[in-house]
N, C-alpha and C. Protein backbone atom coordinates (compact mmCIF):
# COMPACT_ATOMS: atom_id res chain seq x y z
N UNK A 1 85.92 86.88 126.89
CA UNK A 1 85.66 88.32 126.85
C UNK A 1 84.76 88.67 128.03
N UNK A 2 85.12 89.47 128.75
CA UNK A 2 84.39 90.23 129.70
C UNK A 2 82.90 90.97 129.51
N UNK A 3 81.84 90.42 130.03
CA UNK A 3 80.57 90.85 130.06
C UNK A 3 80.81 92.64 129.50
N UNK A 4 81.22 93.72 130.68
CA UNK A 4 81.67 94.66 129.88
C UNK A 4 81.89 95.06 128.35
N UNK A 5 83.30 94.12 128.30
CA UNK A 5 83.54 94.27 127.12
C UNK A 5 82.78 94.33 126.34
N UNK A 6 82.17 93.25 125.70
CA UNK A 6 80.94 92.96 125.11
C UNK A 6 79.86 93.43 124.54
N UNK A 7 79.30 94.14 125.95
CA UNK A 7 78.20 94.94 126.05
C UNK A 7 79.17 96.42 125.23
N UNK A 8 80.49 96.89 125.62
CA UNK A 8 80.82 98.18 124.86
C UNK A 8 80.89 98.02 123.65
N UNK A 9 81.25 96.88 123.17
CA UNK A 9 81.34 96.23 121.70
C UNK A 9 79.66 96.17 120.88
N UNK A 10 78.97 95.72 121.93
CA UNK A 10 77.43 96.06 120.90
C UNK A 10 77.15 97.71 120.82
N UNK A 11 77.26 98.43 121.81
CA UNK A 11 76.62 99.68 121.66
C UNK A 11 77.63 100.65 120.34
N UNK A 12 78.68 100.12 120.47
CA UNK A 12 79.53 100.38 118.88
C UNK A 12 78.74 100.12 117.74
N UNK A 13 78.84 99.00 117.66
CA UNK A 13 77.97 98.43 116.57
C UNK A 13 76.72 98.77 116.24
N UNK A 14 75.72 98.44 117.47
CA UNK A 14 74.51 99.36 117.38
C UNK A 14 74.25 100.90 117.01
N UNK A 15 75.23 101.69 117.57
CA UNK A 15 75.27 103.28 117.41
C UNK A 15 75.95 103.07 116.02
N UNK A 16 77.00 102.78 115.20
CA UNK A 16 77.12 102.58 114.29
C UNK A 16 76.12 101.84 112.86
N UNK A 17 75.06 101.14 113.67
CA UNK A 17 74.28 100.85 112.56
C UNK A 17 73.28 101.77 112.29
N UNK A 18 72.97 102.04 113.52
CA UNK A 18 72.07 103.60 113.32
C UNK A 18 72.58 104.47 112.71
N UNK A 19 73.87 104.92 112.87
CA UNK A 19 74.34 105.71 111.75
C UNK A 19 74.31 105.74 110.16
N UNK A 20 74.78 104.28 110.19
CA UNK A 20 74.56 103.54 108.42
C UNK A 20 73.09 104.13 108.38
N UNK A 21 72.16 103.63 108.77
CA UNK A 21 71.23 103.49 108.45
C UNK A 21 70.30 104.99 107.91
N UNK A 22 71.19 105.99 108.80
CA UNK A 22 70.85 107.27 108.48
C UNK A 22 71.87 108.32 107.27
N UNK A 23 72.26 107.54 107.49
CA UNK A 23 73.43 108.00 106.20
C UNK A 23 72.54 107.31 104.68
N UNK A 24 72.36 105.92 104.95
CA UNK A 24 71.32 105.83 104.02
C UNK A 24 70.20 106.41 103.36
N UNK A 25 69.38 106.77 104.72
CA UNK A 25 68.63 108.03 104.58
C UNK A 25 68.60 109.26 103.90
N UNK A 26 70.34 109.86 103.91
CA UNK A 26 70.58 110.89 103.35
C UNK A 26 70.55 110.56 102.03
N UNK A 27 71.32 109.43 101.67
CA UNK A 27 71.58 109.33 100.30
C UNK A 27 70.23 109.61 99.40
N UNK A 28 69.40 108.31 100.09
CA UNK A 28 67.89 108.51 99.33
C UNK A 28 67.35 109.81 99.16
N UNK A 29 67.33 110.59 100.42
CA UNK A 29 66.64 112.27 99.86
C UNK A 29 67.60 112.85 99.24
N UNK A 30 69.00 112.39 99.08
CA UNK A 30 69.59 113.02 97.61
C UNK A 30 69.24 112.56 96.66
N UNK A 31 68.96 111.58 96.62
CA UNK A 31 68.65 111.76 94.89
C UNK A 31 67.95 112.23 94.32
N UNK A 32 66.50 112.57 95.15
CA UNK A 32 65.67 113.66 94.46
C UNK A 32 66.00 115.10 95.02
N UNK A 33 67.28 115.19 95.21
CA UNK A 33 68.02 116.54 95.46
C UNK A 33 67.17 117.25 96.75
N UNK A 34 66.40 116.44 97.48
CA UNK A 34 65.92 117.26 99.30
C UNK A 34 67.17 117.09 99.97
N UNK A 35 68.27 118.21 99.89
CA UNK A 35 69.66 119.00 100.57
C UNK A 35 69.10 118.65 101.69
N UNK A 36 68.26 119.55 101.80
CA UNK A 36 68.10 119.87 103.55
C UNK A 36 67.58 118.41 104.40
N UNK A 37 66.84 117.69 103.88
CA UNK A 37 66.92 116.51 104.13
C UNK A 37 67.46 115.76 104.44
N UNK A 38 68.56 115.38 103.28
CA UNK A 38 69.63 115.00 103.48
C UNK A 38 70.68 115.29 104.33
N UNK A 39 71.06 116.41 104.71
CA UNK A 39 71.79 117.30 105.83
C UNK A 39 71.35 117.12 106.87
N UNK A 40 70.19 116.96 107.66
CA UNK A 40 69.27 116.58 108.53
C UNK A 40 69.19 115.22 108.98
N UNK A 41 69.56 114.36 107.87
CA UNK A 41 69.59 112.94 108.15
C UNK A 41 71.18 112.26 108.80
N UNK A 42 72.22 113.55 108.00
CA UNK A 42 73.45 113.45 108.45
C UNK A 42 73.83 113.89 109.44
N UNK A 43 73.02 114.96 109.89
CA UNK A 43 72.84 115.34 111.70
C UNK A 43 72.82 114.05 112.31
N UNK A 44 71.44 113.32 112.24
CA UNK A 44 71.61 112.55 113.20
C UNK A 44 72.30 111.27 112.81
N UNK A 45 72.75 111.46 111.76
CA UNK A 45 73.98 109.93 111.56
C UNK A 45 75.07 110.29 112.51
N UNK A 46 75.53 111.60 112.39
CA UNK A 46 76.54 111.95 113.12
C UNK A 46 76.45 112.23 114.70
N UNK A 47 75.37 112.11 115.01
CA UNK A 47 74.89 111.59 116.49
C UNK A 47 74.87 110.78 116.64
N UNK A 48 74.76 109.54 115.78
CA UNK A 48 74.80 108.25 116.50
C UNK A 48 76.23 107.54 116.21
N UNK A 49 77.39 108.34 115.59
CA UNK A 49 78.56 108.17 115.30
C UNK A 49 79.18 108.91 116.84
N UNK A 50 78.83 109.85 116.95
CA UNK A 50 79.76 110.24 118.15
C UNK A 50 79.32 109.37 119.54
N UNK A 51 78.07 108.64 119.65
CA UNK A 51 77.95 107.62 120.42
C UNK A 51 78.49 106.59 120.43
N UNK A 52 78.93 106.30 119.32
CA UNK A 52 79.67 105.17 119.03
C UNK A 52 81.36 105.41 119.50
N UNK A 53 81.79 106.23 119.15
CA UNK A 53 82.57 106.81 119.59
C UNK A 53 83.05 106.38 120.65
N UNK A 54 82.00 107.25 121.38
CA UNK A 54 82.22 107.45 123.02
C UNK A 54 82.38 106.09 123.61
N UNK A 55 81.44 104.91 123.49
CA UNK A 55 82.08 104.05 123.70
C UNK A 55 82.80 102.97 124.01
N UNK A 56 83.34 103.43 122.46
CA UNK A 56 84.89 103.22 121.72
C UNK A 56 85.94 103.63 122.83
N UNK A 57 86.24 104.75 123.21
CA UNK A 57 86.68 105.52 123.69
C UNK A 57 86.96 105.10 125.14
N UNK A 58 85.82 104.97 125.01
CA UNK A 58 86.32 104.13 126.89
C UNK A 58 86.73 103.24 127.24
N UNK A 59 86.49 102.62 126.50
CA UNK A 59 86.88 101.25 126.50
C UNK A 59 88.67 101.35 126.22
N UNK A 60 89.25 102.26 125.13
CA UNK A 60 90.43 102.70 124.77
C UNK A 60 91.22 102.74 126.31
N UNK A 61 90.15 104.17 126.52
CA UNK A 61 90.93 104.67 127.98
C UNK A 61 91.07 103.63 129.31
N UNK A 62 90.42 103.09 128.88
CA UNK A 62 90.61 102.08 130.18
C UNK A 62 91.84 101.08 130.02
N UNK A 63 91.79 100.96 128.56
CA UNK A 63 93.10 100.01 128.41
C UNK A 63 94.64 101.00 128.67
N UNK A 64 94.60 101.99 128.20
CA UNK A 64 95.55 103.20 128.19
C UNK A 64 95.60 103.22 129.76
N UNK A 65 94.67 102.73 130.76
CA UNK A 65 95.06 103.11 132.23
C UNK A 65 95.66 101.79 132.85
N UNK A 66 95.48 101.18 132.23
CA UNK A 66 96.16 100.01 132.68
C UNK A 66 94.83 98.57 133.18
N UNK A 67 93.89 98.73 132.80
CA UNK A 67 92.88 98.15 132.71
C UNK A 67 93.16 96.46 131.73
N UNK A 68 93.05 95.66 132.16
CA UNK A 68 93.72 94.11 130.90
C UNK A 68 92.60 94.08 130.28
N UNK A 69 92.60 94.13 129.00
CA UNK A 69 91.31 94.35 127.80
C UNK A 69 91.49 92.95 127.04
N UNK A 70 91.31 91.86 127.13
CA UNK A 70 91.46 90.62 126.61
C UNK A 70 91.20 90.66 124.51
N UNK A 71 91.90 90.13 123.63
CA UNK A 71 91.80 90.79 122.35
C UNK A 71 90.31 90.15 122.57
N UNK A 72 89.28 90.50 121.22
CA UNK A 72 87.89 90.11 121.20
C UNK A 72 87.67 90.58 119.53
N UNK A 73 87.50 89.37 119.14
CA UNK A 73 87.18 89.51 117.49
C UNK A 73 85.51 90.38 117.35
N UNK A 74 84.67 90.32 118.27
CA UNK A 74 83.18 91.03 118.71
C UNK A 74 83.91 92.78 118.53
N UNK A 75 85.11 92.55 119.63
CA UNK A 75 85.41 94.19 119.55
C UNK A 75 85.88 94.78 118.47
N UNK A 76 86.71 94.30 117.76
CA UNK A 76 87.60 94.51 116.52
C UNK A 76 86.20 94.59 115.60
N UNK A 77 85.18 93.87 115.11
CA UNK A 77 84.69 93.74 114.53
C UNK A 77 83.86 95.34 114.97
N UNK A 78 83.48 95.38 116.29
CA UNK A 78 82.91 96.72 116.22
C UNK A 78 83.92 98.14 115.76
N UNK A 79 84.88 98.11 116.16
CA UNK A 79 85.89 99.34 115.59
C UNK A 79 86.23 99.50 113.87
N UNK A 80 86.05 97.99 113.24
CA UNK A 80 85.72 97.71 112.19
C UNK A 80 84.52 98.74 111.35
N UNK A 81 83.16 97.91 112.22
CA UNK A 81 82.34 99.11 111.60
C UNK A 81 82.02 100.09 111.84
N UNK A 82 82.14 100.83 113.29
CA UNK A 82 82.91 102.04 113.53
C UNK A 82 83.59 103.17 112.07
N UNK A 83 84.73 102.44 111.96
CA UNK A 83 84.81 103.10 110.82
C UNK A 83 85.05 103.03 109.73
N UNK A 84 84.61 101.91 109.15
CA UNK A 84 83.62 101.95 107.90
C UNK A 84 82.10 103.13 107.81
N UNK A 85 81.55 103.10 109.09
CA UNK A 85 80.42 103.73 108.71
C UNK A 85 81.13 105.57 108.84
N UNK A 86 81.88 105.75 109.39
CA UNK A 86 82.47 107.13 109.70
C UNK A 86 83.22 107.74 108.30
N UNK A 87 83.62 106.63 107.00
CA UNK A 87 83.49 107.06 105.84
C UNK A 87 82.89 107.26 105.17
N UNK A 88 81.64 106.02 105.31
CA UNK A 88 80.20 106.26 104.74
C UNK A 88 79.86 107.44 104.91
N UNK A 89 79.78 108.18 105.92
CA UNK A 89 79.19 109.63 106.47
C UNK A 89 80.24 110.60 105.51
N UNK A 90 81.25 110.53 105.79
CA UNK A 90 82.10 111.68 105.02
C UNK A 90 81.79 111.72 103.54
N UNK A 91 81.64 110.63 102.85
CA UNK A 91 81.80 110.78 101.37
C UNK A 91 79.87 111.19 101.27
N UNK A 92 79.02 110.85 101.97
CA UNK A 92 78.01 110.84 101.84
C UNK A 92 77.60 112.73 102.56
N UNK A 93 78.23 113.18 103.36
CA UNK A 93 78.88 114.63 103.31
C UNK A 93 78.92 115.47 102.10
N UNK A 94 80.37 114.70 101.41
CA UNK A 94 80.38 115.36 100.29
C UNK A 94 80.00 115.17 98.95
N UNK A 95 78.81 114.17 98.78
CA UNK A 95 77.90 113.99 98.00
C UNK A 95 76.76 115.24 98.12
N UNK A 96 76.70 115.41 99.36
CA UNK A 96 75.52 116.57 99.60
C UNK A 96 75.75 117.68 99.36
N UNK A 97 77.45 118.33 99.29
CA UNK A 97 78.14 119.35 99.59
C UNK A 97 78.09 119.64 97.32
N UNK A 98 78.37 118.55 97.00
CA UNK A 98 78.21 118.35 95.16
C UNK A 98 77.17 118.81 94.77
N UNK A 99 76.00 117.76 95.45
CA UNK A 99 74.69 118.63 95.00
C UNK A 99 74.45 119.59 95.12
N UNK A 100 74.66 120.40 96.60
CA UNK A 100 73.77 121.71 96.27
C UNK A 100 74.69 122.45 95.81
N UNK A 101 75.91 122.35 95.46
CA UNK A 101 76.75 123.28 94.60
C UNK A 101 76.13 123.32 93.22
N UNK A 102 75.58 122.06 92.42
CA UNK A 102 75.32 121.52 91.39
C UNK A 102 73.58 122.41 91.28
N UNK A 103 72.94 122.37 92.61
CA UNK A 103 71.79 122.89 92.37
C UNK A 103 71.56 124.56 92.56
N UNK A 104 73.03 124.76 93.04
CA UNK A 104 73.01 126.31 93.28
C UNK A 104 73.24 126.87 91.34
N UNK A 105 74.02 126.18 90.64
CA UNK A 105 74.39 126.64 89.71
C UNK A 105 73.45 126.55 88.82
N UNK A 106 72.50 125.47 88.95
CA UNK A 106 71.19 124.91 87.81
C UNK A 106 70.34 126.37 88.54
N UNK A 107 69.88 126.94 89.50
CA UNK A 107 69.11 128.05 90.33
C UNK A 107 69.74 129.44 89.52
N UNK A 108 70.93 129.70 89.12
CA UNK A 108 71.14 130.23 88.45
C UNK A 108 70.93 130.20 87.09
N UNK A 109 71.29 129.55 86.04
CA UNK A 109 70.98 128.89 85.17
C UNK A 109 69.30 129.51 84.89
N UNK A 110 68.38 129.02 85.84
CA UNK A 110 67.16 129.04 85.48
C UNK A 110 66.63 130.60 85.62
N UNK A 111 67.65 131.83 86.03
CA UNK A 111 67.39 133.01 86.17
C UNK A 111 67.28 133.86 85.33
């Protein structure tokens, strides 16, 4: 595997763990229902997902140009958690999107 390679394969992984890690984040200030918290934490999960991304991405385009991309179980493994963590974020989305529906209706409720 090409030094390159490699190095695009950690910053996947890396920008992807930062993401987990903030997606985690969210979860925890959901459970004591801090929305905005949580939404805030998924901001920047989703910043360190579109870094990951990016790249992802280049590395793509370079093969798409005719660039020889040698296979790399390092790389696969990063596109792997790539997106695994890019579901983590969605369902962890609409965990947040539950609650404050759930807390808009209890806000009523208490009126």
């Amino acid at each position: 595997m090409k030094l390159e390679n490699a190095q695009a394969a950690m910053q996947i992984i890396l920008h992807a763990g930062d993401a987990r890690l903030k997606t985690a984040e969210a979860l925890t200030a959901l459970k004591s229902f801090d929305i905005e918290g949580a939404k805030q934490h998924l901001l920047d999960a989703n910043e360190d997902i579109v870094a990951a991304h990016q790249s992802q991405t280049a590395s793509l385009q370079a093969e798409s140009n005719g660039e020889e991309i040698e296979y790399s179980i390092l790389f696969t493994h990063a596109q792997d958690t790539c997106m695994t963590v890019c579901s983590e974020i969605n369902i962890a989305q609409q965990l947040v999107d539950i609650c404050e529906a759930i807390d808009e209706r209890f806000k009523k409720l208490e009126k």
